[in-house]
N, C-alpha and C. Protein backbone atom coordinates (compact mmCIF):
# COMPACT_ATOMS: atom_id res chain seq x y z
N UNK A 1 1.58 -0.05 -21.62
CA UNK A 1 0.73 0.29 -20.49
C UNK A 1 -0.46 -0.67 -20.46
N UNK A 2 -0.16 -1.50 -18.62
CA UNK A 2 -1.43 -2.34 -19.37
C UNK A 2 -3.23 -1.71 -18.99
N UNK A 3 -4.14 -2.00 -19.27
CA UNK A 3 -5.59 -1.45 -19.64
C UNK A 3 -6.15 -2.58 -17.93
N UNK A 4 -6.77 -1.69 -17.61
CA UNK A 4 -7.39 -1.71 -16.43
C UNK A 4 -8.99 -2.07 -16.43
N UNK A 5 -9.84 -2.82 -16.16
CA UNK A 5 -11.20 -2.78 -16.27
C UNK A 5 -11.79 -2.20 -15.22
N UNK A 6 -13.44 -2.05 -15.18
CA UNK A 6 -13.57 -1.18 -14.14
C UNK A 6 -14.12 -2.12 -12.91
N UNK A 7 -13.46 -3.12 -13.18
CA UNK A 7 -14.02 -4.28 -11.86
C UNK A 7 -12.62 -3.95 -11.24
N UNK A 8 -11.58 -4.25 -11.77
CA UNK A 8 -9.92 -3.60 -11.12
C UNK A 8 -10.02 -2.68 -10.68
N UNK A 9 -10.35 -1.75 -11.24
CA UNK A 9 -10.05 -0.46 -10.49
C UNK A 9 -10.90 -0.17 -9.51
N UNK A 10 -12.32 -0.88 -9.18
CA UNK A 10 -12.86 -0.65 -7.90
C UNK A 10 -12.78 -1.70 -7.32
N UNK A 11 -11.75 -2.50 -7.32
CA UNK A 11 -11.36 -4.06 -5.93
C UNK A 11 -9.47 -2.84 -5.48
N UNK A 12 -9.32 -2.46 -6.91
CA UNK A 12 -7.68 -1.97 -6.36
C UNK A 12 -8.33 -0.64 -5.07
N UNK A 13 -8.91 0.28 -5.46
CA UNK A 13 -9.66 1.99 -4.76
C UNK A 13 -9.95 0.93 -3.58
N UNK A 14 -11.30 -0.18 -3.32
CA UNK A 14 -11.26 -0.40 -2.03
C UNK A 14 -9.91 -1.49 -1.16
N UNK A 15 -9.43 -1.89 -1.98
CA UNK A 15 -8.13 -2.41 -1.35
C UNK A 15 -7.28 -1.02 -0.72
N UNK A 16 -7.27 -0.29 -1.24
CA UNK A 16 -6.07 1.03 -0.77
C UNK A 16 -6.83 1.65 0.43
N UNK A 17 -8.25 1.87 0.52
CA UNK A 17 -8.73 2.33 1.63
C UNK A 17 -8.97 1.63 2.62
N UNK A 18 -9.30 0.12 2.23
CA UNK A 18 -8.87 -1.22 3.31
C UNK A 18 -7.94 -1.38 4.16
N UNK A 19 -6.71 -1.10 3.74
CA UNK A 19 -5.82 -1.48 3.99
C UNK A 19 -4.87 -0.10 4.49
N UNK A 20 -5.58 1.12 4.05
CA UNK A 20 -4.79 2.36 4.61
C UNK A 20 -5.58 2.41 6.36
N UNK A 21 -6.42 1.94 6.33
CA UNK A 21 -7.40 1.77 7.62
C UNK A 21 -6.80 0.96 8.37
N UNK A 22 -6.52 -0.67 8.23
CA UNK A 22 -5.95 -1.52 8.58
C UNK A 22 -4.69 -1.25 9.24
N UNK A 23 -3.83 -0.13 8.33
CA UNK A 23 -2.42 0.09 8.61
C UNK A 23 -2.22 1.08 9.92
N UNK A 24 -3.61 1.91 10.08
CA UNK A 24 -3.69 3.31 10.48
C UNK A 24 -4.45 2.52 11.93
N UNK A 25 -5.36 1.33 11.92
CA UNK A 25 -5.68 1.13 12.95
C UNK A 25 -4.98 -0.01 14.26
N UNK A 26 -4.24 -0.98 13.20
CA UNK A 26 -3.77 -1.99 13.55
C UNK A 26 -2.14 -2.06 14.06
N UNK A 27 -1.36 -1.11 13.21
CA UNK A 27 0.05 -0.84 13.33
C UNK A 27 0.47 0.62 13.81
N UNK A 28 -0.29 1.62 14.58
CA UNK A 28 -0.41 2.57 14.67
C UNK A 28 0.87 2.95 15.69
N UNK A 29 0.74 1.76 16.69
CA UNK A 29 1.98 2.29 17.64
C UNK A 29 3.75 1.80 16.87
N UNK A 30 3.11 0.16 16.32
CA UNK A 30 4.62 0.20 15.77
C UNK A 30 5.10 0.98 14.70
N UNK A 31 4.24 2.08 14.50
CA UNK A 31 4.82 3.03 13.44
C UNK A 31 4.98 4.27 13.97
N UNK A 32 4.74 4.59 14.83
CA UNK A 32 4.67 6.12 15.67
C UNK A 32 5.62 7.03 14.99
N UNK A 33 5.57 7.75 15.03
CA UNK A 33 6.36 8.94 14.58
C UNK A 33 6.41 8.87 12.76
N UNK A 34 5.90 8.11 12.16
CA UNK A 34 6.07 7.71 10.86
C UNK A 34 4.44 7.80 10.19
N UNK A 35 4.70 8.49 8.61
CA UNK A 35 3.65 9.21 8.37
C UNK A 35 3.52 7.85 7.24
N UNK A 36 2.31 6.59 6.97
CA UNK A 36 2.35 5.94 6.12
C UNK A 36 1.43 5.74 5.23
N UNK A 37 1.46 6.49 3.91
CA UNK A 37 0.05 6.33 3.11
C UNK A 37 0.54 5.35 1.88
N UNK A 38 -0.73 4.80 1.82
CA UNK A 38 -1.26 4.05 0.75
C UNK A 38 -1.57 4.79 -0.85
N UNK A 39 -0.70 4.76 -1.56
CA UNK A 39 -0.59 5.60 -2.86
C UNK A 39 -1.52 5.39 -3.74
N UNK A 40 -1.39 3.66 -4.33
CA UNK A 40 -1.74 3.03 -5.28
C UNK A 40 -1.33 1.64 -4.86
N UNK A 41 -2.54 0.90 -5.41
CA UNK A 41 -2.96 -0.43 -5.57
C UNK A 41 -3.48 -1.02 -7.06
N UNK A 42 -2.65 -1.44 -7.40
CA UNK A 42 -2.41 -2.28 -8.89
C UNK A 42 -2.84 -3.76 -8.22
N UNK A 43 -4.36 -4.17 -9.35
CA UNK A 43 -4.34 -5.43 -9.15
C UNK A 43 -4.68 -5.93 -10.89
N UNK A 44 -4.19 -7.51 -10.21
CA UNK A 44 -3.98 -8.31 -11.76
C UNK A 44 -5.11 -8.57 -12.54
N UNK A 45 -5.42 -8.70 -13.72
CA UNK A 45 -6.52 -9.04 -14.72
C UNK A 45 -7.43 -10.32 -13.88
N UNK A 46 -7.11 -11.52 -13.04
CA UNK A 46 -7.47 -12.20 -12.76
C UNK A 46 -7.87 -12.09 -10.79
N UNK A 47 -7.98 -10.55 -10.61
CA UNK A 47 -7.99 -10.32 -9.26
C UNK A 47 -7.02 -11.16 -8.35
N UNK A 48 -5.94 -11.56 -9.06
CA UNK A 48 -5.38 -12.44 -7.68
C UNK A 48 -4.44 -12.07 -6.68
N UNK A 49 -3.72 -10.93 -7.45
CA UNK A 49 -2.35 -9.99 -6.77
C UNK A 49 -2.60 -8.50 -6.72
N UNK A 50 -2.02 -7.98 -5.67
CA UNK A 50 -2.40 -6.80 -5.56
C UNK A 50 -0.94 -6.21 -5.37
N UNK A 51 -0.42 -5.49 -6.28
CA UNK A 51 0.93 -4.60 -5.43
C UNK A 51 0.10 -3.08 -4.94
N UNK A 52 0.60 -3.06 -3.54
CA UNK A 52 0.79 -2.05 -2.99
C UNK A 52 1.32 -1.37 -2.74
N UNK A 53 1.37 0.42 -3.09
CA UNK A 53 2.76 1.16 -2.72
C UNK A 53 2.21 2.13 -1.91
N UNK A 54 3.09 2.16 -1.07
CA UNK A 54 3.44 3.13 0.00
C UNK A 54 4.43 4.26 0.00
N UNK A 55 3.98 5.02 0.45
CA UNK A 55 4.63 6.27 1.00
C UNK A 55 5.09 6.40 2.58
N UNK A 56 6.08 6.37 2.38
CA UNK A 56 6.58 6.71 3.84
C UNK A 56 7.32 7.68 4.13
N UNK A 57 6.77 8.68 5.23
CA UNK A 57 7.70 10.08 5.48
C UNK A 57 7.83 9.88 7.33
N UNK A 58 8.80 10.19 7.58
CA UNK A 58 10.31 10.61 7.03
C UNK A 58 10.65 9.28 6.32
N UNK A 59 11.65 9.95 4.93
CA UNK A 59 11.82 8.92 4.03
C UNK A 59 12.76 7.67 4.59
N UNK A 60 13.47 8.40 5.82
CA UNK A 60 14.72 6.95 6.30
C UNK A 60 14.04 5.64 7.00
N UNK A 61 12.85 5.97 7.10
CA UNK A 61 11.94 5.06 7.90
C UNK A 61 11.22 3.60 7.03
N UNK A 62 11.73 3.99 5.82
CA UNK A 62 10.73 3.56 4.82
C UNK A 62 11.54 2.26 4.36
N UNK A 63 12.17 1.43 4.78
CA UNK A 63 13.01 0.27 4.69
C UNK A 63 12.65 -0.45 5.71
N UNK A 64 12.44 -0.06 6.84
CA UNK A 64 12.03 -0.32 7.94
C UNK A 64 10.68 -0.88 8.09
N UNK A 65 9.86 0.43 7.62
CA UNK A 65 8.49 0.50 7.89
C UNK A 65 7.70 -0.75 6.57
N UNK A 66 8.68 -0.83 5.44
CA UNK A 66 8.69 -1.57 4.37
C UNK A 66 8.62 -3.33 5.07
N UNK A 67 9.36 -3.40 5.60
CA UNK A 67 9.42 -4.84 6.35
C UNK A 67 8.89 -5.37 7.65
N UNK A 68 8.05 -4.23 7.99
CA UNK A 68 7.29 -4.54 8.84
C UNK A 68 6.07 -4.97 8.31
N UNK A 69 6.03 -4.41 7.31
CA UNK A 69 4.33 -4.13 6.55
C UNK A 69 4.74 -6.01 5.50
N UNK A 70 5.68 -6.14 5.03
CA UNK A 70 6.42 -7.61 4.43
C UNK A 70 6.23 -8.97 5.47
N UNK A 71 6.36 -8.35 6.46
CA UNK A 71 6.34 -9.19 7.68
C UNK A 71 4.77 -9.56 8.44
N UNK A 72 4.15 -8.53 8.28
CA UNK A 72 2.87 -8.38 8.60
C UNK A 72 1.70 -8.94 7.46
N UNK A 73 2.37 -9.21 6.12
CA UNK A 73 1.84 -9.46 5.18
C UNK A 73 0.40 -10.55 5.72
N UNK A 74 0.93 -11.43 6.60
CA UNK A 74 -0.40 -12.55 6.21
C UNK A 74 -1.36 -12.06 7.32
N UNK A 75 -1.29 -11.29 8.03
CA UNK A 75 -2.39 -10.80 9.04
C UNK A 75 -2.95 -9.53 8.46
N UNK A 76 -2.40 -8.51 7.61
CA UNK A 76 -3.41 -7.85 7.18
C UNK A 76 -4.22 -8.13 5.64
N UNK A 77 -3.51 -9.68 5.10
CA UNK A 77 -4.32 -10.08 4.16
C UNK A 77 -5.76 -10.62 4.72
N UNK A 78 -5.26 -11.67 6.29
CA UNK A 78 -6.26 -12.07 6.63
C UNK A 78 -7.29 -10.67 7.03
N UNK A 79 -6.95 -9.20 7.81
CA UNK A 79 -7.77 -8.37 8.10
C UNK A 79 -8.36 -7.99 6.89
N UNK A 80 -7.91 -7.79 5.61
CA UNK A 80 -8.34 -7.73 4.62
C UNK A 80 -9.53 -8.42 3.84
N UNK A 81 -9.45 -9.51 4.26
CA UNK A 81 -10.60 -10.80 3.92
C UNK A 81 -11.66 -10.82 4.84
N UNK A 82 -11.32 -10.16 5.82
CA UNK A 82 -12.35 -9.92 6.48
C UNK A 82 -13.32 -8.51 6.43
N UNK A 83 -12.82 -7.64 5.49
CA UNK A 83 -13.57 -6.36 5.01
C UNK A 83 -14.24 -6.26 3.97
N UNK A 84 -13.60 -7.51 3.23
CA UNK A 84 -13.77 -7.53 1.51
C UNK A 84 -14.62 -9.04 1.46
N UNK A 85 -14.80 -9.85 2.66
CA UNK A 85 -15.66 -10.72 2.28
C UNK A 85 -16.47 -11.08 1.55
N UNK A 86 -17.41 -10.06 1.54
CA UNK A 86 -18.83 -10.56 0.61
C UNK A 86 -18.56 -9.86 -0.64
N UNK A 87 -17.23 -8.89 -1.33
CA UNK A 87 -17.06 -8.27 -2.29
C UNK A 87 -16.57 -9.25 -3.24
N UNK A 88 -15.71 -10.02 -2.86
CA UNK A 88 -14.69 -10.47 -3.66
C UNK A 88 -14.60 -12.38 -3.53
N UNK A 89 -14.24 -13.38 -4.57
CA UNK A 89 -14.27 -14.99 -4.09
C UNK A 89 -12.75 -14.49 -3.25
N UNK A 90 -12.67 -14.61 -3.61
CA UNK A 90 -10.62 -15.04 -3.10
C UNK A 90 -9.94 -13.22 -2.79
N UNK A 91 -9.52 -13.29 -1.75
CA UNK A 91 -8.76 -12.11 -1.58
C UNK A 91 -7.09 -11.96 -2.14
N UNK A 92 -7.01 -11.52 -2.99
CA UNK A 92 -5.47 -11.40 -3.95
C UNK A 92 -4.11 -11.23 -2.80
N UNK A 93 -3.60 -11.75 -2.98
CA UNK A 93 -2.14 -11.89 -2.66
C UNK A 93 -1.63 -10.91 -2.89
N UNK A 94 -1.02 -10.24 -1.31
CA UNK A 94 -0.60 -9.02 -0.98
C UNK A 94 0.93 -8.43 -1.81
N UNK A 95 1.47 -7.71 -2.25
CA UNK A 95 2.95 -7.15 -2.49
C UNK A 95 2.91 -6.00 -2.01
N UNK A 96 4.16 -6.05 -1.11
CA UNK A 96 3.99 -4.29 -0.41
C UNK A 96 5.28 -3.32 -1.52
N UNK A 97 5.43 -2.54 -1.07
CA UNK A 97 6.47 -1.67 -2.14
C UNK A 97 6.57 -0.37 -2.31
N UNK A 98 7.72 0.66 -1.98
CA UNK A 98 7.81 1.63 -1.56
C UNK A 98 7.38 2.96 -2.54
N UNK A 99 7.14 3.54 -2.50
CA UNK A 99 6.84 4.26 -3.57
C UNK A 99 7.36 5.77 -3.19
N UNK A 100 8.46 5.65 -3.92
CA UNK A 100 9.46 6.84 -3.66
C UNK A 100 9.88 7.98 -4.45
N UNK A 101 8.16 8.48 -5.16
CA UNK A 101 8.24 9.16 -5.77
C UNK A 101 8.58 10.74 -4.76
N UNK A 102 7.66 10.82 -3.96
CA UNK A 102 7.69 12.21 -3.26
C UNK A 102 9.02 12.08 -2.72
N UNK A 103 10.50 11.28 -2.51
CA UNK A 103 11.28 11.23 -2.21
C UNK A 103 12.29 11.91 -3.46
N UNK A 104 12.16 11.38 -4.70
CA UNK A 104 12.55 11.98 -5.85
C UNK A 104 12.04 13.60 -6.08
N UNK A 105 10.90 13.96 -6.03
CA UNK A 105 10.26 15.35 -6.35
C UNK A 105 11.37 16.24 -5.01
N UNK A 106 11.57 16.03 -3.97
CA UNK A 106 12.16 16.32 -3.20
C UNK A 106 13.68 16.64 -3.19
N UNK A 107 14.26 15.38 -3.62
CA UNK A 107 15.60 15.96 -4.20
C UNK A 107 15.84 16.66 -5.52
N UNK A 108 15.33 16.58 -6.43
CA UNK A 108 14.99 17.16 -7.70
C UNK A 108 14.86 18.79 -7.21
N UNK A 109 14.03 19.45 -6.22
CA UNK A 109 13.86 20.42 -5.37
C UNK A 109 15.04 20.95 -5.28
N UNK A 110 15.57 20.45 -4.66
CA UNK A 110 17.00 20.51 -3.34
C UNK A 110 18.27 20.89 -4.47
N UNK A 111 17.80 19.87 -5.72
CA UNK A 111 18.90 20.20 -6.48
C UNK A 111 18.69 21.53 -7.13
N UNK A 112 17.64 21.61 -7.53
CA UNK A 112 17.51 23.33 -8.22
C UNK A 112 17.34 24.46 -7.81
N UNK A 113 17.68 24.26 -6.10
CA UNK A 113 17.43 25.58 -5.18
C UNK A 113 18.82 25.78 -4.73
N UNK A 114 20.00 24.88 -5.46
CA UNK A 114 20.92 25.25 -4.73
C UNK A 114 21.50 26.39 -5.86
């Protein structure tokens, strides 16, 4: 498990609320009907990468909604650089990535209610 400092963990906390804003203000119609939160943001010892995981409900959407957000990558890095300007030198290089835990807790459910 790797060890986190506390400069990471407050560039990763405002990256996730950056960018849950970004997602919520900027992509709002091409996601309609689709519920998309920002889980967790892991960034690297050297601030340069950030993986991002997402939640997406309904879960069939989330391949979809995955490659839009892949596709969209260099415009909400650039919206990104523009929130985090005066926080940060260099804004880290985006990774998007599904995070399909509440998809697992769900069938795990399904299986022990039958």
């Amino acid at each position: 498990m790797e060890s986190t400092n506390t400069r990471q963990q407050k560039i990763a906390k405002q990256i996730q609320k950056d960018v849950a804003g970004i997602i919520q203000r900027e992509y709002s119609a091409a996601l309609r009907g689709t519920l998309v939160t920002v889980t967790t943001v892991r960034v690297s010892v050297d601030l340069a990468y950030a993986k991002i995981y997402v939640s997406v409900f309904p879960f069939d959407r989330a391949e979809a909604t995955l490659a839009l957000l892949t596709e969209q990558n260099r415009a909400i890095r650039g919206l990104l650089g523009n929130l985090m300007r005066n926080q940060v030198k260099s804004i880290p290089e985006l990774q998007f990535f599904i995070d399909d835990s509440l998809e697992y807790i769900e069938n795990i459910d399904n299986l022990l209610n039958k």
